[in-house]
N, C-alpha and C. Protein backbone atom coordinates (compact mmCIF):
# COMPACT_ATOMS: atom_id res chain seq x y z
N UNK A 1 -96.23 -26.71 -19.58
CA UNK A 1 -95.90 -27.84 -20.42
C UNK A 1 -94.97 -28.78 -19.67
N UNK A 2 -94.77 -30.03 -20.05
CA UNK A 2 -94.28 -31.30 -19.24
C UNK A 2 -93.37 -31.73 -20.23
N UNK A 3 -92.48 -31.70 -20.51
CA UNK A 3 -91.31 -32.39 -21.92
C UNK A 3 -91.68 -33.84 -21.87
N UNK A 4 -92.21 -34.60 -21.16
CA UNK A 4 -92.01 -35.84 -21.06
C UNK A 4 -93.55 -35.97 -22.59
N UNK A 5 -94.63 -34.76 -22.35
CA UNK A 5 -95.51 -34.96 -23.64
C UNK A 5 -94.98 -34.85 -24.88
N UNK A 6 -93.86 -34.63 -25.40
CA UNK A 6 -93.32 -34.74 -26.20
C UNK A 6 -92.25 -35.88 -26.92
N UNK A 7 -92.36 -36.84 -25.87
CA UNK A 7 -91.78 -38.19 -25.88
C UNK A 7 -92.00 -38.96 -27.80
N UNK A 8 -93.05 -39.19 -28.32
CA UNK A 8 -92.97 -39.48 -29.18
C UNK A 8 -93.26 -38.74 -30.31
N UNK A 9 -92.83 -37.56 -30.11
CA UNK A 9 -93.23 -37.06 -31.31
C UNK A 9 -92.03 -36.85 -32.49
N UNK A 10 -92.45 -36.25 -33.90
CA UNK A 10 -91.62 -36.39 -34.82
C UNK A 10 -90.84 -34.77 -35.35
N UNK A 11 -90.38 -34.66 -35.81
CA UNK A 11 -88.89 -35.46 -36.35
C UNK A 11 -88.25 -35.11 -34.95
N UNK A 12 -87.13 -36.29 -34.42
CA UNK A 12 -86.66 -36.07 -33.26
C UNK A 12 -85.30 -34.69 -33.12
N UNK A 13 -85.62 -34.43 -32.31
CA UNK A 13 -84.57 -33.09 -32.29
C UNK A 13 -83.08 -33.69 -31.42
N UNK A 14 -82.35 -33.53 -32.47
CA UNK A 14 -80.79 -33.99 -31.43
C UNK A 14 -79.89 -32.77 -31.55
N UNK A 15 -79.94 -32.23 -30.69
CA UNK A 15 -79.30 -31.26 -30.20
C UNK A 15 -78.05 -30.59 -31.26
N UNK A 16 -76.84 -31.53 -30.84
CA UNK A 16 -75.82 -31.39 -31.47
C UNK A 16 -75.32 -31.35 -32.80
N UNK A 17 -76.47 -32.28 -33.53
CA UNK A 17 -76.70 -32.53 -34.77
C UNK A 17 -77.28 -31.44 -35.40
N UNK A 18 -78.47 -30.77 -34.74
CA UNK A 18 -78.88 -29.59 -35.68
C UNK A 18 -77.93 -28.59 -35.79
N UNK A 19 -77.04 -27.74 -34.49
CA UNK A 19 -76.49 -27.20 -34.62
C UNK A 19 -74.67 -27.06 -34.87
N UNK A 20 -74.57 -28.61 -35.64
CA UNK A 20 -73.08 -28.84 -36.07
C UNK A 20 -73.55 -27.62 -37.41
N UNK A 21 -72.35 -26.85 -37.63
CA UNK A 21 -72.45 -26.49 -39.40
C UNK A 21 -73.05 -24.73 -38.77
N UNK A 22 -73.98 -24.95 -39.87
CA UNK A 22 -74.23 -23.54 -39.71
C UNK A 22 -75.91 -23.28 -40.06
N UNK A 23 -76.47 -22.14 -39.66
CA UNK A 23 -77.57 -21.86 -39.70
C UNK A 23 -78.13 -20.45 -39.49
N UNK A 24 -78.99 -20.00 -39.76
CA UNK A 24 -79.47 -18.34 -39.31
C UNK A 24 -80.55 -18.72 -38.94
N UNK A 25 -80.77 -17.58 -37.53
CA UNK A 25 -82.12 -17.43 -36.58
C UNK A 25 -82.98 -15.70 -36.97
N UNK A 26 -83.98 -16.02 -36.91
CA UNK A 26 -84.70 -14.54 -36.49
C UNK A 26 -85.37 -14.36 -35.56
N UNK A 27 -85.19 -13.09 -35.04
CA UNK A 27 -86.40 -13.21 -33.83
C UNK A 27 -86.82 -11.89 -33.47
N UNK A 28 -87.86 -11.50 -32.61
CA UNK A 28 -88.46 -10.81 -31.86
C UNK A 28 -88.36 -10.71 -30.79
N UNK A 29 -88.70 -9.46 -29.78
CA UNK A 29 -88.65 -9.84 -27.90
C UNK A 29 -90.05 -8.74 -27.83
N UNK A 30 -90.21 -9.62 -27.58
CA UNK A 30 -91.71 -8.70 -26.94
C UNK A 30 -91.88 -8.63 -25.54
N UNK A 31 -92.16 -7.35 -25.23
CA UNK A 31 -92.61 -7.24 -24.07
C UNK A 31 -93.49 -7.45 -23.27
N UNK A 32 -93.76 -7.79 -22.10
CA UNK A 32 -95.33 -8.35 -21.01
C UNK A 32 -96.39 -7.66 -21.72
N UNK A 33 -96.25 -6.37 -22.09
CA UNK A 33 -97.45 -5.66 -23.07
C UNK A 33 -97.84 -5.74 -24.03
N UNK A 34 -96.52 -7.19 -24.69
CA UNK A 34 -96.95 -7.28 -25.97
C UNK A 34 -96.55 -6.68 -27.05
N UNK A 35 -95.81 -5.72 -26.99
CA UNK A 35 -94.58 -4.57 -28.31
C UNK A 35 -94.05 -5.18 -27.91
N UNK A 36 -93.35 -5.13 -29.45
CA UNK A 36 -92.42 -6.04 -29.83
C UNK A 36 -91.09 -4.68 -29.74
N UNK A 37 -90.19 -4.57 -28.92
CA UNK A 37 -88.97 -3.63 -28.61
C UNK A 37 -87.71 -3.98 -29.18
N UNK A 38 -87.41 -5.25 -30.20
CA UNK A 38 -86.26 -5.82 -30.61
C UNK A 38 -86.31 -6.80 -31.84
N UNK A 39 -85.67 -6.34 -32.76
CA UNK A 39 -85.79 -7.39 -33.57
C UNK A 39 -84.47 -7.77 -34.30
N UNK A 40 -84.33 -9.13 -34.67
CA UNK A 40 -82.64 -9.43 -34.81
C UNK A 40 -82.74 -10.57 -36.28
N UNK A 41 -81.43 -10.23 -36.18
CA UNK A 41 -81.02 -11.78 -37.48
C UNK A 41 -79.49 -12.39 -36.54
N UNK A 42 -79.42 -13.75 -36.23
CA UNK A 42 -78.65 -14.68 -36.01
C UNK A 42 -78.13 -15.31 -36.61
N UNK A 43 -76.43 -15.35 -37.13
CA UNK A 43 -75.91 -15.99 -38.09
C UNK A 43 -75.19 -16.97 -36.95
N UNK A 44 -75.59 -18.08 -36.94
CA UNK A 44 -74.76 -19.19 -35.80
C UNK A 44 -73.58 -20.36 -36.38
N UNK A 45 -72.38 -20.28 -35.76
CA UNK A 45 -71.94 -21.79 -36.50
C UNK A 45 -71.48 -22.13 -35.42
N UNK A 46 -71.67 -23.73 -35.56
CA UNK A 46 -71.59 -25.05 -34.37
C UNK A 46 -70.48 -25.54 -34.63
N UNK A 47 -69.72 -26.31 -33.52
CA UNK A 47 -68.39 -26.91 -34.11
C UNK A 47 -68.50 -28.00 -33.05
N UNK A 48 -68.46 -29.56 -32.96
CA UNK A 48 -68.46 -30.42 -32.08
C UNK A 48 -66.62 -30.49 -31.39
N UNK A 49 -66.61 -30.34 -30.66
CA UNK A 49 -65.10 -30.75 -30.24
C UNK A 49 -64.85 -31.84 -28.83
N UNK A 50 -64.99 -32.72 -29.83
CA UNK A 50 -65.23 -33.85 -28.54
C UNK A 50 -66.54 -33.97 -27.44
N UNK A 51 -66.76 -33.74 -26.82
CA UNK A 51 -67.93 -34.03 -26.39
C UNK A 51 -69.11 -32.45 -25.77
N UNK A 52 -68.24 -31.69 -26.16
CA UNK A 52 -68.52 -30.33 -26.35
C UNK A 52 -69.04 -29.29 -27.75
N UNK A 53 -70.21 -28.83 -27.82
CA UNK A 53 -71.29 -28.31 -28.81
C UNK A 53 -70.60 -26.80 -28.39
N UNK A 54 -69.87 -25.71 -29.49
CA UNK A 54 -69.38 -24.77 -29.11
C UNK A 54 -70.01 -23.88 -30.31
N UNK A 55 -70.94 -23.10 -29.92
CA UNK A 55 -71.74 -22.00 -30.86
C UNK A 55 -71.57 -21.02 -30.73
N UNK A 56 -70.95 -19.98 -31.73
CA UNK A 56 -71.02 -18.96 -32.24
C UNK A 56 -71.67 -17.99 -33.38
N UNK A 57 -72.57 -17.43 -31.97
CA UNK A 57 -73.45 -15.99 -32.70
C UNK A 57 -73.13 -14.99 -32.91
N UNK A 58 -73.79 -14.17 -33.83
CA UNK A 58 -73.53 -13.21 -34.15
C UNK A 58 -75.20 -12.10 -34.31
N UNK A 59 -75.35 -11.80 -33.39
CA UNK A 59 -76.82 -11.26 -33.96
C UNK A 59 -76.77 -9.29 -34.35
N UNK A 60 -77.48 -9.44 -35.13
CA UNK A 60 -77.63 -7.80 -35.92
C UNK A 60 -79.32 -7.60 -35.87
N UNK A 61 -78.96 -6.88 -34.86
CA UNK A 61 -80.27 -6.34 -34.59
C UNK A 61 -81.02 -4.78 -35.83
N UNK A 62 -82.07 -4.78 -36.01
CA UNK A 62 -82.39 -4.21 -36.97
C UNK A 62 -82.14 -2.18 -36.58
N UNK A 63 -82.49 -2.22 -35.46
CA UNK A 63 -81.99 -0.78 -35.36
C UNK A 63 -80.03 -0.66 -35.59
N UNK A 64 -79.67 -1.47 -36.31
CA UNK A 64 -77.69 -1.38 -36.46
C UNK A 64 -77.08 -2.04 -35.26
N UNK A 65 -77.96 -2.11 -34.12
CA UNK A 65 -76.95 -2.47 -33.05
C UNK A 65 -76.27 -4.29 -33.52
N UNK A 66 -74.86 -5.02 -32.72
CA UNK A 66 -74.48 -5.92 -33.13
C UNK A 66 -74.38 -6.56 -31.59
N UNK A 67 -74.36 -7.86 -31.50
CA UNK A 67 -73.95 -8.47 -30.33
C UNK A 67 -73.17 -9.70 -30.68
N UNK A 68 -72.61 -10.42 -30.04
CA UNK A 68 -71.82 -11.76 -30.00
C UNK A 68 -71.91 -12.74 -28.84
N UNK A 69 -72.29 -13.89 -28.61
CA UNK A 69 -72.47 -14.72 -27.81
C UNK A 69 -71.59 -16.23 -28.45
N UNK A 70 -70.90 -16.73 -26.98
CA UNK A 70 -70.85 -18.19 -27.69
C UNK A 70 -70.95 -19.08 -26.52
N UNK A 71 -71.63 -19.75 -26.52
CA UNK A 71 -72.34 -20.96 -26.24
C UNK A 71 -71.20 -21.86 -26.17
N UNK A 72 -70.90 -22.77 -24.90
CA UNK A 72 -70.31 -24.52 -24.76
C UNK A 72 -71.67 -25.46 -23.93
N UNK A 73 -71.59 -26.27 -24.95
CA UNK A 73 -72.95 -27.23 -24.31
C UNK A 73 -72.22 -28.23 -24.27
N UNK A 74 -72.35 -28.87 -22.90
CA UNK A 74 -71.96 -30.43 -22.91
C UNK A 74 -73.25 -31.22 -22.76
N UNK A 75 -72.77 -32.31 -23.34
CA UNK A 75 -74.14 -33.44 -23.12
C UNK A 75 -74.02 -34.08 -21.51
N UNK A 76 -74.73 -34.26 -21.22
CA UNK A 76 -74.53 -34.79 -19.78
C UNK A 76 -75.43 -36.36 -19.50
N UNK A 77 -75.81 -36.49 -20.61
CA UNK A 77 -76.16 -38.19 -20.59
C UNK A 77 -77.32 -38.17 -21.91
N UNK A 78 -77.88 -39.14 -21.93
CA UNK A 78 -78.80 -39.42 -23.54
C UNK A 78 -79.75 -38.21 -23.76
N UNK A 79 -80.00 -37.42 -22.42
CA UNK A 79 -80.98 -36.47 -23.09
C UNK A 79 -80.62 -34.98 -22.63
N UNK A 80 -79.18 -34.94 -21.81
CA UNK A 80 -79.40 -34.17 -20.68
C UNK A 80 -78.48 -32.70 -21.26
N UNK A 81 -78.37 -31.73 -21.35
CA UNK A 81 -77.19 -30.56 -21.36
C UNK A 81 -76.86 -29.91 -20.16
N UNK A 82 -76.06 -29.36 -20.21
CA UNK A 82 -75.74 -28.14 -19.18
C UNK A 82 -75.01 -27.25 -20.48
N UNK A 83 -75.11 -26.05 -20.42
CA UNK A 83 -74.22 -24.81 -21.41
C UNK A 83 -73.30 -23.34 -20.56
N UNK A 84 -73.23 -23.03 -20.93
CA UNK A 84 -72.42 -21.93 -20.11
C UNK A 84 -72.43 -20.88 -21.42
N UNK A 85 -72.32 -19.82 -21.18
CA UNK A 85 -71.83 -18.36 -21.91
C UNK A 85 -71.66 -17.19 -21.32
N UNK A 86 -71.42 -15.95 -21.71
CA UNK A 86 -71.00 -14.68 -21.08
C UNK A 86 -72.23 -14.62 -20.82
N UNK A 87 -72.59 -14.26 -19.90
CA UNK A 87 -73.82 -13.24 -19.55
C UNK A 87 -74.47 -14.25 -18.71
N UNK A 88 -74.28 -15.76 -18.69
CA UNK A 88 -74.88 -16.76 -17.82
C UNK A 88 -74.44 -16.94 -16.67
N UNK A 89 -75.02 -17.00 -15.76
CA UNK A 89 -75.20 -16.84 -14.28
C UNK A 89 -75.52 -18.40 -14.07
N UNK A 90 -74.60 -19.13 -13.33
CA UNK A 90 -74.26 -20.30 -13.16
C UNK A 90 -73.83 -20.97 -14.25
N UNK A 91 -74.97 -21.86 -14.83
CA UNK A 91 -75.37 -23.00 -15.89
C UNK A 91 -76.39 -22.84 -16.28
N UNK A 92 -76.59 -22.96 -17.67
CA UNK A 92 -78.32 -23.57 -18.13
C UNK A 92 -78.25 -24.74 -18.22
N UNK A 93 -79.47 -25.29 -18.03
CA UNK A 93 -79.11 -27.09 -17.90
C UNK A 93 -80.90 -27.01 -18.39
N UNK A 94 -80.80 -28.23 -18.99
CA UNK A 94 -81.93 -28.59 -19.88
C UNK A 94 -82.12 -30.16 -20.22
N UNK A 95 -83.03 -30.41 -20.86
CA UNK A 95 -83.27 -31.89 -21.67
C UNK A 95 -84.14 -31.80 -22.87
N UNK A 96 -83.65 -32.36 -23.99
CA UNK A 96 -84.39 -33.18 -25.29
C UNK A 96 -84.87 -34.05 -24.85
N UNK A 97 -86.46 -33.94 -25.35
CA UNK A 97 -87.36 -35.26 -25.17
C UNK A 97 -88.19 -35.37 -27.18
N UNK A 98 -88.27 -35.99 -27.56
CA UNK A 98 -88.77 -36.33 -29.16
C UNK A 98 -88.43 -35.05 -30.04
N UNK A 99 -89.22 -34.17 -30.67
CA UNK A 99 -88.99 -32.91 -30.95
C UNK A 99 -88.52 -31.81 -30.41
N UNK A 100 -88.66 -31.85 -28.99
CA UNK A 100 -88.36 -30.65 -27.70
C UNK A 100 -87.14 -30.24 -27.13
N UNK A 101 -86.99 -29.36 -26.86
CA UNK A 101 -85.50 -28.95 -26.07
C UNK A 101 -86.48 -28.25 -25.02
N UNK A 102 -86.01 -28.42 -23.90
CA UNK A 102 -86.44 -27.17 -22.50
C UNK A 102 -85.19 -27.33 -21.94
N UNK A 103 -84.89 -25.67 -21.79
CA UNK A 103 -83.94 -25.40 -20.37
C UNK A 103 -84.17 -24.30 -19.89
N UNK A 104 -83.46 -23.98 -18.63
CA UNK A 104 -83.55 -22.55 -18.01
C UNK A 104 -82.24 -22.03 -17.71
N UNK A 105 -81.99 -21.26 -17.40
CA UNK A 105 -80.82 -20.55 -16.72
C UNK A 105 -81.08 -19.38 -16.28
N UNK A 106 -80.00 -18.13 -16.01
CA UNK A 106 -80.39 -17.41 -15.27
C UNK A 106 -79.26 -16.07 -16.27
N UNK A 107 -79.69 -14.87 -16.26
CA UNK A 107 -78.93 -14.54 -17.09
C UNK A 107 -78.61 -12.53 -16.98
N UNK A 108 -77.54 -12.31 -17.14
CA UNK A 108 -77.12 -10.50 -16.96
C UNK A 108 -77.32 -10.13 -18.24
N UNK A 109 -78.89 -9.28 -17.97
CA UNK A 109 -79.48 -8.72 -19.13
C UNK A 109 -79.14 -6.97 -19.80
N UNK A 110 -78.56 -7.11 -20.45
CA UNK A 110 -78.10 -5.39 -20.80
C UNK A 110 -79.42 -4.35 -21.19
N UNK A 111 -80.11 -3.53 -19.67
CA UNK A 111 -81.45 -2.83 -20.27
C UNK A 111 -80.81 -1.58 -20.25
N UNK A 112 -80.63 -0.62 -21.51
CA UNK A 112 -80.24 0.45 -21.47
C UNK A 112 -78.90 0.76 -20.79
N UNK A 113 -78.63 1.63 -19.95
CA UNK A 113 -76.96 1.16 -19.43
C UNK A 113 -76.88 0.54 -18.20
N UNK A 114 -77.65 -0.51 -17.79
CA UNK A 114 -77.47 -1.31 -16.93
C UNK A 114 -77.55 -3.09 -17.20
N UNK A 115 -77.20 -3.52 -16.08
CA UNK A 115 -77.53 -4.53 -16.26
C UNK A 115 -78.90 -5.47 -15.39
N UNK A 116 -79.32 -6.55 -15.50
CA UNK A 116 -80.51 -6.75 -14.55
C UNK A 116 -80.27 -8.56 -14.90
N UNK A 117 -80.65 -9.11 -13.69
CA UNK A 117 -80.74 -11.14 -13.58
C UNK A 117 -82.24 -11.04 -14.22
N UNK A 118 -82.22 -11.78 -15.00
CA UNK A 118 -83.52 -12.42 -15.30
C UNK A 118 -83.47 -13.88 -15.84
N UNK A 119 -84.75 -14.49 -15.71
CA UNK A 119 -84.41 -16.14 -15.83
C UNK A 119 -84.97 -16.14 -17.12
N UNK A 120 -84.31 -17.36 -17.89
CA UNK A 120 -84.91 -17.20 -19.36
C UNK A 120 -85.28 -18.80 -19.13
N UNK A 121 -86.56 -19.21 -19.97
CA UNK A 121 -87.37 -20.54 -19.96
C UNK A 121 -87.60 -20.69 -20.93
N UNK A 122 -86.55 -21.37 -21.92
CA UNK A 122 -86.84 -22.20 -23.27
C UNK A 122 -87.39 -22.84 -23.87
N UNK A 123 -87.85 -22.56 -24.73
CA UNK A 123 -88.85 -24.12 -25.61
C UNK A 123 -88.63 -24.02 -27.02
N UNK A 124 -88.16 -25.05 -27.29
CA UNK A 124 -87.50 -25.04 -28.78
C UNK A 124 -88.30 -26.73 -29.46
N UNK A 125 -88.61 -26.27 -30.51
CA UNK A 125 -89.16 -27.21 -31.28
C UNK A 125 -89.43 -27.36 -32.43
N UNK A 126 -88.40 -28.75 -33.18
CA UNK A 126 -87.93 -28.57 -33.81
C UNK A 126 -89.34 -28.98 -35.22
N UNK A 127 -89.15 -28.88 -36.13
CA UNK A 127 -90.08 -28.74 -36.99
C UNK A 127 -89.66 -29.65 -38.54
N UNK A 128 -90.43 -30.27 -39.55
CA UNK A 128 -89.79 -30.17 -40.59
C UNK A 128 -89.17 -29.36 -41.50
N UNK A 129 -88.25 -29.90 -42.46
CA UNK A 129 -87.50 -28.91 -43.24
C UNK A 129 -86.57 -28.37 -42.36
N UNK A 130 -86.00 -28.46 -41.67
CA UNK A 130 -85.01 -28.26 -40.32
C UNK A 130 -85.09 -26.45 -40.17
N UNK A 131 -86.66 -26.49 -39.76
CA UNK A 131 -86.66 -25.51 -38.95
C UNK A 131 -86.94 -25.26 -37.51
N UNK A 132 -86.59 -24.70 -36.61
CA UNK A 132 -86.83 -24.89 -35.43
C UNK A 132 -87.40 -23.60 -34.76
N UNK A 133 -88.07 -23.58 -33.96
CA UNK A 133 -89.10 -22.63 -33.14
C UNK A 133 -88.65 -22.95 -31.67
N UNK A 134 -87.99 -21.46 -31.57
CA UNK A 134 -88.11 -21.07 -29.85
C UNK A 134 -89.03 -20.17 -29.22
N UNK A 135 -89.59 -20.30 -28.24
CA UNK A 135 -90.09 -19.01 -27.43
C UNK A 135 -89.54 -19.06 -26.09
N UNK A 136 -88.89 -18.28 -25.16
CA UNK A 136 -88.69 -18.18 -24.74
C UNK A 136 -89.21 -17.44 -23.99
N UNK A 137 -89.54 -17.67 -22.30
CA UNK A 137 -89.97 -16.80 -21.79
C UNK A 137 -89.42 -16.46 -20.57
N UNK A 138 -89.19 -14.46 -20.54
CA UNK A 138 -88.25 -14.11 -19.29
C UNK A 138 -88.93 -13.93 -18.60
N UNK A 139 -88.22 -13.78 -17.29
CA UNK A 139 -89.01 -13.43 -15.59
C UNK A 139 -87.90 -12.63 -14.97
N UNK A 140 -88.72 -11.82 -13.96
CA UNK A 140 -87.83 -11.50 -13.05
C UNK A 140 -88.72 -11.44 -11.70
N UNK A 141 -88.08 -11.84 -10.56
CA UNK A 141 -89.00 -12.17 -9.24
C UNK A 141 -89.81 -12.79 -9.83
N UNK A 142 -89.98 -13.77 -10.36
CA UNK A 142 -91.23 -14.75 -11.01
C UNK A 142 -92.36 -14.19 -12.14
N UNK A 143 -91.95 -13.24 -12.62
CA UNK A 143 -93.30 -12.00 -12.75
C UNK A 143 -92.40 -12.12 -14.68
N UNK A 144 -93.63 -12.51 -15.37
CA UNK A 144 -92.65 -12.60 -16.92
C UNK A 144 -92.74 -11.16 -17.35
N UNK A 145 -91.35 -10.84 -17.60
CA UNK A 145 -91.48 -9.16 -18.28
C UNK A 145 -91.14 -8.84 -19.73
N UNK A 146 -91.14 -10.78 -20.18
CA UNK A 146 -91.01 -10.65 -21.53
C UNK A 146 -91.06 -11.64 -22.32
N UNK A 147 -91.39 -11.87 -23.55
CA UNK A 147 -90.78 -13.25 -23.96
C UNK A 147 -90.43 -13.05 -25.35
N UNK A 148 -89.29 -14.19 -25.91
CA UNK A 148 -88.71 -13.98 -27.22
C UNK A 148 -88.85 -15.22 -27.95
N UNK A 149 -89.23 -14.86 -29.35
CA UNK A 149 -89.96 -16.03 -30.03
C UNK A 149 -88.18 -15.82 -31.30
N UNK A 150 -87.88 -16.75 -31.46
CA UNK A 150 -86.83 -17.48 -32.67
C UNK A 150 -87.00 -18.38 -33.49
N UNK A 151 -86.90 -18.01 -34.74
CA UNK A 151 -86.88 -19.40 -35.93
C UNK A 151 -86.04 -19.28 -36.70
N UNK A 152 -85.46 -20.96 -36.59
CA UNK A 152 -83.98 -21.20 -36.57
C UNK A 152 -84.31 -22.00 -38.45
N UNK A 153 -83.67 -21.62 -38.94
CA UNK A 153 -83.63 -22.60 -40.58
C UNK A 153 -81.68 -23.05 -40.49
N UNK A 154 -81.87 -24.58 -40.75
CA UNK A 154 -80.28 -24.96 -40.53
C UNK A 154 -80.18 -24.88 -42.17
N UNK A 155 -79.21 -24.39 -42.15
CA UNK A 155 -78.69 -24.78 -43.76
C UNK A 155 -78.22 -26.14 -44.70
């Protein structure tokens, strides 16, 4: 996919705006084989602080386990982000084009008691009724060993 095909499409997705406030995600991770090995609920709240998008998750995964992530996204010009969080390896850096978000980054994945880099490749799109659809898809050495699908309802 090319973000730039998404140039006019509707309802436009602005980043900061969907995720000021609060919202819950669900999702799945399926594996290259296709089992699905994970399944979660995401309670997120956004807080703008000056030119900085600062999100805090909370996900509860259905076997009891809990995790916490928080997200700083800066805008970096009319369409552009860069974000940072624990487990991110450099920057993710991305762009909104009409409905679309794409970014990538690179990321320390917790498999069992280790850890492992894998690159995660975003696609988020946003939908009416302010719901939004991610899939994401991981790699490692280029080779996808997984991908995770999310749908986001903002409150």
């Amino acid at each position: 996919m090319k973000l730039n095909q998404f140039k006019n499409t509707e309802p436009k997705f602005y980043l900061e705006e969907y995720f000021a406030g609060k919202c819950t995600a669900w999702g799945v991770l399926e594996t290259f084989g296709g089992s699905i090995t994970k399944q979660f609920v995401v309670e997120i709240s956004g807080k703008l602080d000056g030119k900085e998008l600062i999100l805090e998750e909370e996900f509860k995964y259905k076997d009891g386990g809990v995790d916490h992530r928080k997200w700083y996204i800066i805008k970096k010009g009319e369409d552009r982000y860069d974000g940072s969080a624990e487990g991110v390896i450099g920057k993710a850096s991305g762009s909104v084009c009409g409905q679309a978000f794409h970014w990538c980054y690179k990321f320390r994945l917790k498999v069992g008691n280790r850890h492992i880099t894998v690159k995660f490749n975003d696609w988020m799109f946003l939908q009416t009724d302010n719901v939004l659809i991610n899939r994401a898809t991981i790699s490692k050495f280029g080779i996808v060993v997984g991908r995770l699908w999310v749908f986001y309802k903002k409150h």
